[in-house]
C-alpha atoms as a PDB file:
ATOM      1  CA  UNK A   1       0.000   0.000   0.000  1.00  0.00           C
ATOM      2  CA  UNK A   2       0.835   3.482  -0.606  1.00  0.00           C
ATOM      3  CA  UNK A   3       0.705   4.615   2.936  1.00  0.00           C
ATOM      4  CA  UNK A   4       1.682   2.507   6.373  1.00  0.00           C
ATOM      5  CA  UNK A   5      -0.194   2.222   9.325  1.00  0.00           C
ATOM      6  CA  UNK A   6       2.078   5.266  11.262  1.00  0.00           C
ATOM      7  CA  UNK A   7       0.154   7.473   8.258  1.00  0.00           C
ATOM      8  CA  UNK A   8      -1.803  10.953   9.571  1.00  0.00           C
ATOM      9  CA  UNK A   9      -5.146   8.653   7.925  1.00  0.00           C
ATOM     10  CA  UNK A  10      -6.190   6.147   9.576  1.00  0.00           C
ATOM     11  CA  UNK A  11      -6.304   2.986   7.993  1.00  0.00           C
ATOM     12  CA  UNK A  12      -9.512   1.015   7.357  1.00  0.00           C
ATOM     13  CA  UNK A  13      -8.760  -2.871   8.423  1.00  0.00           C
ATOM     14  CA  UNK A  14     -11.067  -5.857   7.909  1.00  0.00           C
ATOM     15  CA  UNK A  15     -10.626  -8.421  10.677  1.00  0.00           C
ATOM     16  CA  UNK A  16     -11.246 -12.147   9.893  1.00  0.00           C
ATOM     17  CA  UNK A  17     -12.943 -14.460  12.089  1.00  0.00           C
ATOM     18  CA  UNK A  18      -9.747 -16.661  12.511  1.00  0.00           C
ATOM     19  CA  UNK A  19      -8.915 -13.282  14.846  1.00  0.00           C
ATOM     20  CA  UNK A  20     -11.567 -12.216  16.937  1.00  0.00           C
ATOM     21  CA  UNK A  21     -11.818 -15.830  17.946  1.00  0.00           C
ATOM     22  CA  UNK A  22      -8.504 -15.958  20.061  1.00  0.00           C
ATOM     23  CA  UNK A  23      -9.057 -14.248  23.614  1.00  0.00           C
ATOM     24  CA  UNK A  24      -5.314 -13.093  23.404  1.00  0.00           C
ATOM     25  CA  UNK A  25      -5.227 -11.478  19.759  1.00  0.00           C
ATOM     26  CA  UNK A  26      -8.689  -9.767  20.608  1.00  0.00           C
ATOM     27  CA  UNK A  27      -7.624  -8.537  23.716  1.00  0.00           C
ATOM     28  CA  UNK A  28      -4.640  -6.646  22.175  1.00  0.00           C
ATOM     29  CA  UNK A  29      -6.782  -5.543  19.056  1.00  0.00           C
ATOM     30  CA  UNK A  30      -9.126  -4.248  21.972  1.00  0.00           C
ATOM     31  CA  UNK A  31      -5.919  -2.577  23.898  1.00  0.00           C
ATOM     32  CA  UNK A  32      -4.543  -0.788  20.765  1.00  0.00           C
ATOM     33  CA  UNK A  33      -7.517   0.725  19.877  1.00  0.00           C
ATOM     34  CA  UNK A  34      -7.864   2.118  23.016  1.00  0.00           C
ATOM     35  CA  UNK A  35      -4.397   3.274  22.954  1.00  0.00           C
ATOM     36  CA  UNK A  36      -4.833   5.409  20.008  1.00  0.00           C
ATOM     37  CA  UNK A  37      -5.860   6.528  16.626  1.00  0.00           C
ATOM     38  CA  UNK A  38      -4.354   4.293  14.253  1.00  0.00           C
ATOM     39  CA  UNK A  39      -6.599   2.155  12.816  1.00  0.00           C
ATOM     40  CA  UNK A  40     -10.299   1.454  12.441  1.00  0.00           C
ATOM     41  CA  UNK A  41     -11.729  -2.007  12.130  1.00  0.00           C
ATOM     42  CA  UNK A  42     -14.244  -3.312  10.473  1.00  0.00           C
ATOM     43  CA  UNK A  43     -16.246  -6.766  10.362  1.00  0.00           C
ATOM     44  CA  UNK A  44     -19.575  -7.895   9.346  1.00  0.00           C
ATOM     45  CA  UNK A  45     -22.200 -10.374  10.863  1.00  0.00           C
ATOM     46  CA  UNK A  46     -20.951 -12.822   8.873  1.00  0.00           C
ATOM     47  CA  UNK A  47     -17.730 -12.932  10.829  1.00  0.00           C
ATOM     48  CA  UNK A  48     -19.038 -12.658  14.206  1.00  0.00           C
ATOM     49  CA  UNK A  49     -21.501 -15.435  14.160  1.00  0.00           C
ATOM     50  CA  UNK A  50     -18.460 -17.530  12.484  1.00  0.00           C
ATOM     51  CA  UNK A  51     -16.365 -16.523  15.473  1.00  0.00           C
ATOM     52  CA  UNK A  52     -19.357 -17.298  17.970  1.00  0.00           C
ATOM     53  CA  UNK A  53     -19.920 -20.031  16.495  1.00  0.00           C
ATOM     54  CA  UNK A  54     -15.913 -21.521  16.841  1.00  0.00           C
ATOM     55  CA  UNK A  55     -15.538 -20.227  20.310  1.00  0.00           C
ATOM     56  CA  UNK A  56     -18.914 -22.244  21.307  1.00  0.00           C
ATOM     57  CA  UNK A  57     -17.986 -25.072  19.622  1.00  0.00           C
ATOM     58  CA  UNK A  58     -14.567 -25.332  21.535  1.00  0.00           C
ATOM     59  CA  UNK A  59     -15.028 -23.813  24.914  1.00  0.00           C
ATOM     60  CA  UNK A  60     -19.130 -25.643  25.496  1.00  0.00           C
ATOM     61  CA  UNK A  61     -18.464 -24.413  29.021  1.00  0.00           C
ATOM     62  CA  UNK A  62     -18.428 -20.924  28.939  1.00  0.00           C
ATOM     63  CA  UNK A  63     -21.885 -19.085  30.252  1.00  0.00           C
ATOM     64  CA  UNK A  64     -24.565 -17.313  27.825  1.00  0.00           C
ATOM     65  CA  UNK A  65     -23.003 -14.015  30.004  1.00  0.00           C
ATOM     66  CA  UNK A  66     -19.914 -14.969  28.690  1.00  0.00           C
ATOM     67  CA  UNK A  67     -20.558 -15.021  25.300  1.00  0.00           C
ATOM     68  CA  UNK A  68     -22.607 -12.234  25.424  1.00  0.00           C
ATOM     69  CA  UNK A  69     -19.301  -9.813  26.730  1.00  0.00           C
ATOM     70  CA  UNK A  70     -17.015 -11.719  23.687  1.00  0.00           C
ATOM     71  CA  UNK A  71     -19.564 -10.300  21.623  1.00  0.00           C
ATOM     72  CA  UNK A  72     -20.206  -6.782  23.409  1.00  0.00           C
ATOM     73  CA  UNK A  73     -16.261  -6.662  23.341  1.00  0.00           C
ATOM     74  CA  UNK A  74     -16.109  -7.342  19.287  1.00  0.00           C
ATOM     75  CA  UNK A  75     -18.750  -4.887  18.585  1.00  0.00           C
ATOM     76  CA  UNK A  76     -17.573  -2.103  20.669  1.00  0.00           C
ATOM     77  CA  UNK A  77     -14.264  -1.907  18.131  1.00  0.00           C
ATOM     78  CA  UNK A  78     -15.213  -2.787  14.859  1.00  0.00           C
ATOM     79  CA  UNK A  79     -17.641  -1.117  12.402  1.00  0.00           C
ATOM     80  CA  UNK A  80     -20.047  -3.282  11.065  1.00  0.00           C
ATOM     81  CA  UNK A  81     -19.907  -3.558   7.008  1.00  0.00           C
ATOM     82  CA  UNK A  82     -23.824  -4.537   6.635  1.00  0.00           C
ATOM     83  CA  UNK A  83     -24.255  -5.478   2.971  1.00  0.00           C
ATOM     84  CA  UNK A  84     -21.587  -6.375  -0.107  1.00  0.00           C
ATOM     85  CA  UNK A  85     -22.250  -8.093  -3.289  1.00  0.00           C
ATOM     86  CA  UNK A  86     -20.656 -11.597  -3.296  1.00  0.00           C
ATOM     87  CA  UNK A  87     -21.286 -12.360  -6.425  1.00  0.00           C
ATOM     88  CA  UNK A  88     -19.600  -8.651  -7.812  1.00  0.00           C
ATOM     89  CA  UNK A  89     -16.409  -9.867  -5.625  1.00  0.00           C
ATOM     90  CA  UNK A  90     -16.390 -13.101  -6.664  1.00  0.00           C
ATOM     91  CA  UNK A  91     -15.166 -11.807 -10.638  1.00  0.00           C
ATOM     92  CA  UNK A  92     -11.674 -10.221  -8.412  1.00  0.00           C
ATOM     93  CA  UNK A  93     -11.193 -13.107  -5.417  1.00  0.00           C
ATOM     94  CA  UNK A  94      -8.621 -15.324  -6.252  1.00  0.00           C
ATOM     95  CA  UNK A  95      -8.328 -16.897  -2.631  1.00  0.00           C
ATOM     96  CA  UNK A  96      -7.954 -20.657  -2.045  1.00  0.00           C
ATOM     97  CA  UNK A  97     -11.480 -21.187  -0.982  1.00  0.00           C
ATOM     98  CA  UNK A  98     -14.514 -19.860  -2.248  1.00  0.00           C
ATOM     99  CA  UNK A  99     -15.706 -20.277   1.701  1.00  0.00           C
ATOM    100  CA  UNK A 100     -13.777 -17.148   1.802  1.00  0.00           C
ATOM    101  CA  UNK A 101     -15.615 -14.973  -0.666  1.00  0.00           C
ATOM    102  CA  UNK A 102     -17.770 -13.136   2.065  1.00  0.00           C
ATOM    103  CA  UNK A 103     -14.770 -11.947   3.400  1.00  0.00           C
ATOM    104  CA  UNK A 104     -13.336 -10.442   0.201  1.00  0.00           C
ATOM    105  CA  UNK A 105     -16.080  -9.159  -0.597  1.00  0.00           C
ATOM    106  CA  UNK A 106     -16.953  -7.343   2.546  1.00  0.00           C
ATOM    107  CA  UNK A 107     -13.151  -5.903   2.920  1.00  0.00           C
ATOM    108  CA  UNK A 108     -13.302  -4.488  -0.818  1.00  0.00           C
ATOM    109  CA  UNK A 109     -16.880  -2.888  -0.066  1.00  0.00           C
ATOM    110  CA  UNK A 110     -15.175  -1.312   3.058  1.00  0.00           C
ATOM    111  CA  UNK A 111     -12.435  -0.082   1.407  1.00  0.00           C
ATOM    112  CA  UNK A 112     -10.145  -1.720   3.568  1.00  0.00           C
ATOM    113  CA  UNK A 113      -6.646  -0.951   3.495  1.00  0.00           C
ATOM    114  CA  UNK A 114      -5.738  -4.655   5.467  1.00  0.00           C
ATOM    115  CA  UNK A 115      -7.335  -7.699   5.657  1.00  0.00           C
ATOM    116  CA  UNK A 116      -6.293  -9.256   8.767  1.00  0.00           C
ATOM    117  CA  UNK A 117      -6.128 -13.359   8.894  1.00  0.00           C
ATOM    118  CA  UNK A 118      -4.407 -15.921  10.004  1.00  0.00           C
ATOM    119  CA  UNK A 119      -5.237 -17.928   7.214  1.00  0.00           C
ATOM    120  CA  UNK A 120      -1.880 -18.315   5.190  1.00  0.00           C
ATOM    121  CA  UNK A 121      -3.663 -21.015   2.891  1.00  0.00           C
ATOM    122  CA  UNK A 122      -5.989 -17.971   1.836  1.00  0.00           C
ATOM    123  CA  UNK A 123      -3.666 -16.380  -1.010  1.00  0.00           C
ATOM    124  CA  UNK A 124      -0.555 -18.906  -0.756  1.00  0.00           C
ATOM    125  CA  UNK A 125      -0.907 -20.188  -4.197  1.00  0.00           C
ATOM    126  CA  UNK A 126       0.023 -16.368  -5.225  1.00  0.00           C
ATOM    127  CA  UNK A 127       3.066 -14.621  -6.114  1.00  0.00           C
ATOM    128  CA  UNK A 128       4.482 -11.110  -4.922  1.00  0.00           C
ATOM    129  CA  UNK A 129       2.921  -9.886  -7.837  1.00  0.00           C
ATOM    130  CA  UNK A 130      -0.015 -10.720  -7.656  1.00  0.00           C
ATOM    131  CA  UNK A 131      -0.686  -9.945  -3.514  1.00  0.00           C
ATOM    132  CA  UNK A 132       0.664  -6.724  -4.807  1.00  0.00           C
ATOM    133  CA  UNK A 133      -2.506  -6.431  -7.289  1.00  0.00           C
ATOM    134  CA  UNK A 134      -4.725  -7.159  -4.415  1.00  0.00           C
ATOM    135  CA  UNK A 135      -6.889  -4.444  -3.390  1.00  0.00           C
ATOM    136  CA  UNK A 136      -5.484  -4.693   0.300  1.00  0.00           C
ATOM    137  CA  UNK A 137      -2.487  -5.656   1.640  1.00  0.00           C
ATOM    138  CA  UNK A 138      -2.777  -9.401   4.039  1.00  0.00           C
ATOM    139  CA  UNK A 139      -1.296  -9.739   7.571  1.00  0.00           C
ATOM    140  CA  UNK A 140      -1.329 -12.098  10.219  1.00  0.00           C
ATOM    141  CA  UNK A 141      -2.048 -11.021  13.626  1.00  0.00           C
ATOM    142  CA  UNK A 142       1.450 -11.502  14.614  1.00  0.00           C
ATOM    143  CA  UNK A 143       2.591  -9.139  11.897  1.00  0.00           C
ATOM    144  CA  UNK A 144       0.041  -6.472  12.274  1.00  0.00           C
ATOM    145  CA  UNK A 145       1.059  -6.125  16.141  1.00  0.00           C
ATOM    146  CA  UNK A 146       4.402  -5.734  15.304  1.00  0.00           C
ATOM    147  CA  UNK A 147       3.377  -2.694  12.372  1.00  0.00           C
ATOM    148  CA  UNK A 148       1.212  -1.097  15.513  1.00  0.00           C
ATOM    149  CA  UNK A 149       4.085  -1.233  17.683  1.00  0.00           C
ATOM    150  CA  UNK A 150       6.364   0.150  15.330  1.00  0.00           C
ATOM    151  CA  UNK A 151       4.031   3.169  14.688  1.00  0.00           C
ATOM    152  CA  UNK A 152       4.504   4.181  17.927  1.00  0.00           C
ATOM    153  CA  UNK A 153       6.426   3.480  20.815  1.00  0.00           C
ATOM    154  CA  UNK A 154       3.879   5.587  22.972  1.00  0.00           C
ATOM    155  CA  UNK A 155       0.775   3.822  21.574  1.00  0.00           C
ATOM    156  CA  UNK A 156       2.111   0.414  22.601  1.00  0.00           C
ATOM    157  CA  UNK A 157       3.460   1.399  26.241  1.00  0.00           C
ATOM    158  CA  UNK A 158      -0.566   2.394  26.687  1.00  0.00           C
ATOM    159  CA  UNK A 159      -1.581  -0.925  25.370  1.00  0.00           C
ATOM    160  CA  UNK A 160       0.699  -2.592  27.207  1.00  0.00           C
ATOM    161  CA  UNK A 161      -0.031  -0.656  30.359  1.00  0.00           C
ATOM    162  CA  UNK A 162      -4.164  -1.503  29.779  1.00  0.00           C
ATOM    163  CA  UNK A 163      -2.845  -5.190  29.077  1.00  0.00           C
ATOM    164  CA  UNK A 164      -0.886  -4.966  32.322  1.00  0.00           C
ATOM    165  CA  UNK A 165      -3.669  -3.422  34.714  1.00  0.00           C
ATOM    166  CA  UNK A 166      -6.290  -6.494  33.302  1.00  0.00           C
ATOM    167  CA  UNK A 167      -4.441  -8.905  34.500  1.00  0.00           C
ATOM    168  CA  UNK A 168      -3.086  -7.640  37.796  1.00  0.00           C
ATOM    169  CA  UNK A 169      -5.516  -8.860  39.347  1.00  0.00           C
ATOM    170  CA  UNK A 170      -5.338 -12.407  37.730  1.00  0.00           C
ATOM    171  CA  UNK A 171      -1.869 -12.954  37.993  1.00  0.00           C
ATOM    172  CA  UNK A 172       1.032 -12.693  40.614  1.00  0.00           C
ATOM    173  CA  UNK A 173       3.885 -11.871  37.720  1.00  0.00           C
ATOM    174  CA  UNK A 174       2.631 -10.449  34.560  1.00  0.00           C
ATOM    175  CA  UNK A 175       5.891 -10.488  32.764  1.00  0.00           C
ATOM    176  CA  UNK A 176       6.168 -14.105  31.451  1.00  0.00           C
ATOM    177  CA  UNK A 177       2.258 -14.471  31.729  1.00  0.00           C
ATOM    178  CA  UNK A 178       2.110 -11.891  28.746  1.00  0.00           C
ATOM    179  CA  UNK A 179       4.867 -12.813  26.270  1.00  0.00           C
ATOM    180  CA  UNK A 180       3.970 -17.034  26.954  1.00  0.00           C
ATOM    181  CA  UNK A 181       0.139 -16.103  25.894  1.00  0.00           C
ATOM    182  CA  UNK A 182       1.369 -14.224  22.838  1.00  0.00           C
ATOM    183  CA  UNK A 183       3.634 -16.699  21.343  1.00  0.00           C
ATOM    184  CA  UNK A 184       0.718 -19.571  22.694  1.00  0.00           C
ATOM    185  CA  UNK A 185      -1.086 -16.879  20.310  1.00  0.00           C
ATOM    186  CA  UNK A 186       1.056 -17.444  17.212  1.00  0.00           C
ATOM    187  CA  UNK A 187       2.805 -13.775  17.323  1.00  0.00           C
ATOM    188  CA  UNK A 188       6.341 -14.464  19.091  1.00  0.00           C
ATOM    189  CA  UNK A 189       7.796 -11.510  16.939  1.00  0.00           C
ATOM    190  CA  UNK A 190       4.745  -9.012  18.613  1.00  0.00           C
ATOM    191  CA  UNK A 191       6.138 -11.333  22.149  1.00  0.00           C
ATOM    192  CA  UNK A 192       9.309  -9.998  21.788  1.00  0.00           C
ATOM    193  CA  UNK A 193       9.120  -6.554  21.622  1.00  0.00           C
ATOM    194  CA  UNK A 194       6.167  -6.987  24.462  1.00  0.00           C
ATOM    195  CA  UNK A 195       9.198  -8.655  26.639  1.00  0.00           C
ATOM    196  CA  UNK A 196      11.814  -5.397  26.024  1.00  0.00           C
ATOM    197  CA  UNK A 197       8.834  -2.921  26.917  1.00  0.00           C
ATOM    198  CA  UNK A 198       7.769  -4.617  29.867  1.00  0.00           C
ATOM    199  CA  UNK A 199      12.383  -4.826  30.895  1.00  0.00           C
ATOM    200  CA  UNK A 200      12.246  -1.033  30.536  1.00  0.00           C
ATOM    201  CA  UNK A 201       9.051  -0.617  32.260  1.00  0.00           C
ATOM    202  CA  UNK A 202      11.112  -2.466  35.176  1.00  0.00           C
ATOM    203  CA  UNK A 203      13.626  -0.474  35.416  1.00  0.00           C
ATOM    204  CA  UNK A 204      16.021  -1.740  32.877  1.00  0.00           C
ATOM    205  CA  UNK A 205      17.884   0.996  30.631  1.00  0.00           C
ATOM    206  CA  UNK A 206      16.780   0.706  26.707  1.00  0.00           C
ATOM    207  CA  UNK A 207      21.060  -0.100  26.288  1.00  0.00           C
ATOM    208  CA  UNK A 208      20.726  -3.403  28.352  1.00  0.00           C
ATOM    209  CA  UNK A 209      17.836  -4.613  26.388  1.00  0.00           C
ATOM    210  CA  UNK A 210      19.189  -4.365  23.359  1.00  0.00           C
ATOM    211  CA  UNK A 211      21.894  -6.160  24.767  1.00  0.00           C
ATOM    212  CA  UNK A 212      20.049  -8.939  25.674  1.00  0.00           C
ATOM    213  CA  UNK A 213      17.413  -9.063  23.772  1.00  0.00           C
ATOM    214  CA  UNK A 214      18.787  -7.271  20.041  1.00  0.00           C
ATOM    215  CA  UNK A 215      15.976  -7.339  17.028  1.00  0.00           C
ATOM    216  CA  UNK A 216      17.340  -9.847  14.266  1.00  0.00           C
ATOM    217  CA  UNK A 217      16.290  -9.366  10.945  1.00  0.00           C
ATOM    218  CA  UNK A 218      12.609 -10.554  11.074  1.00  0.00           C
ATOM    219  CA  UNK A 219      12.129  -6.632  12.137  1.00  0.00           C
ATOM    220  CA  UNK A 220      12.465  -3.420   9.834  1.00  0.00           C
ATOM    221  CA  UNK A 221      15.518  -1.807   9.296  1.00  0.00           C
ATOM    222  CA  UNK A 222      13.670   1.000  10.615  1.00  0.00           C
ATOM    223  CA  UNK A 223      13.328  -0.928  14.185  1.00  0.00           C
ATOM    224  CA  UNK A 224      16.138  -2.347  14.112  1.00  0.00           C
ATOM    225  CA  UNK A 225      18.269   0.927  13.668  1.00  0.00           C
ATOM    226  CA  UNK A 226      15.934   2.784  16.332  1.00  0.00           C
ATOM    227  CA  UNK A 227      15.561   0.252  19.010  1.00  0.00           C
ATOM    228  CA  UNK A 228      16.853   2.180  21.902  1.00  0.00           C
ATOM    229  CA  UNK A 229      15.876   5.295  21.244  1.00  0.00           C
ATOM    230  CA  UNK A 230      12.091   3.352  20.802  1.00  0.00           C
ATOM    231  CA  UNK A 231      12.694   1.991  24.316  1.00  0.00           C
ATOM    232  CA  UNK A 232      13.548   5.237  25.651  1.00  0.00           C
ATOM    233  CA  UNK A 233       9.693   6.536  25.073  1.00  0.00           C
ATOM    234  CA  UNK A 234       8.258   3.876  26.945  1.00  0.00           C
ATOM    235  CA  UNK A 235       7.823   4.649  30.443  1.00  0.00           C
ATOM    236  CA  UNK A 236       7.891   2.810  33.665  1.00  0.00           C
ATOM    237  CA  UNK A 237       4.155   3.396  34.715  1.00  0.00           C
ATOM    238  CA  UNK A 238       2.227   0.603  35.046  1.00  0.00           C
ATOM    239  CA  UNK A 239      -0.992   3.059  35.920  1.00  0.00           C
ATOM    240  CA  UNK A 240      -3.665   3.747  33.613  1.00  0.00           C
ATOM    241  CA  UNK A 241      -2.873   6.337  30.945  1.00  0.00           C
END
């Protein structure tokens, strides 16, 4: 795409079912939107009863209340896309499975600038030039944490902070708790730079944790080159923002 998520416009990003259905990912989709302005997502009905539907299906247990707040939660961050024409998409999708062709659809009637799955089957059988042609770029969760973090170093410490104050009152030691349920999540990349923010939060100096723990070449040059002075705007507050 022309412009990356740090842009002045906020990007429009379509959010896949394969998403909102882990409690971790959706918790930190929930965090960085309360964190700041830079993105807005979008789903459709479509993708929430397919999520609903998943998380009852695995987790028969949890209460009607409880599923009820997954959904409340869902809602309160993504615009609803109510109506698209699947059979107009369906001349442009060139996914793997024509299951998929609601999502498409919806995400090109939004005008969305990401389509956010975990599905790497869903364009696999396509070259670079031709996810180039697509009319939004695809990330995985684990990939689109790591773009949010790199927009800002201040928009992260706040979601990290909200993530932080959740589960104080769950856990004894948040450190490990948090970067074990992200790469449990499939996004050890988006784990790692959760683990140097929460060193500096304790006290550790941004030179030390780029000691330790350096960025190897799975990050942006960008990221790479500015690692400590990144860790030098996150702060050591653990309080609400």
């Amino acid at each position: 795409m022309g412009v990356g998520i740090s842009s002045p416009i906020v990007q429009r990003v379509f959010v896949d079912a394969n998403i909102l259905y882990s409690k971790t990912q959706r918790d930190w989709l929930y965090a960085f939107y309360q964190a700041g302005p830079l993105f807005q997502l979008y789903s459709t009905e479509d993708v929430f009863a397919e999520t609903i539907a998943h998380i009852r299906d695995n987790r028969p247990e949890l209460s009607g209340g409880q599923i009820t707040g997954i959904r409340q939660q869902i809602q309160e961050i993504t615009q609803v896309i109510t109506d698209y024409d699947c059979v107009k998409a369906g001349k442009t999708f060139v996914g793997a499975d024509p299951g998929d062709l609601h999502v498409h659809a919806a995400a090109v009637e939004g005008r969305c600038d990401y389509l956010l799955s975990n599905d790497r089957k869903l364009y696999a059988q396509l070259n670079e030039d031709e996810l180039d042609a697509l009319p939004y770029t695809v990330f995985t969760a684990d990939d689109f944490f790591c773009l949010a973090a790199e927009a800002s170093a201040i928009i992260l410490d706040r979601a990290l902070t909200s993530q932080l104050n959740y589960w104080s009152g769950k856990m004894m030691d948040n450190s490990p708790r948090q970067c074990d349920l992200l790469r449990q999540a499939s996004c050890p990349l988006f784990a790692a730079l959760v683990e140097r923010a929460m060193m500096r939060k304790a006290g550790v100096s941004p030179l030390e944790i780029d000691r330790q723990h350096p960025l190897g070449p799975e990050y942006s040059l960008d990221m790479r080159s500015g690692s400590v002075q990144y860790l030098q705007q996150i702060s050591d507050e653990i309080s609400e923002y």
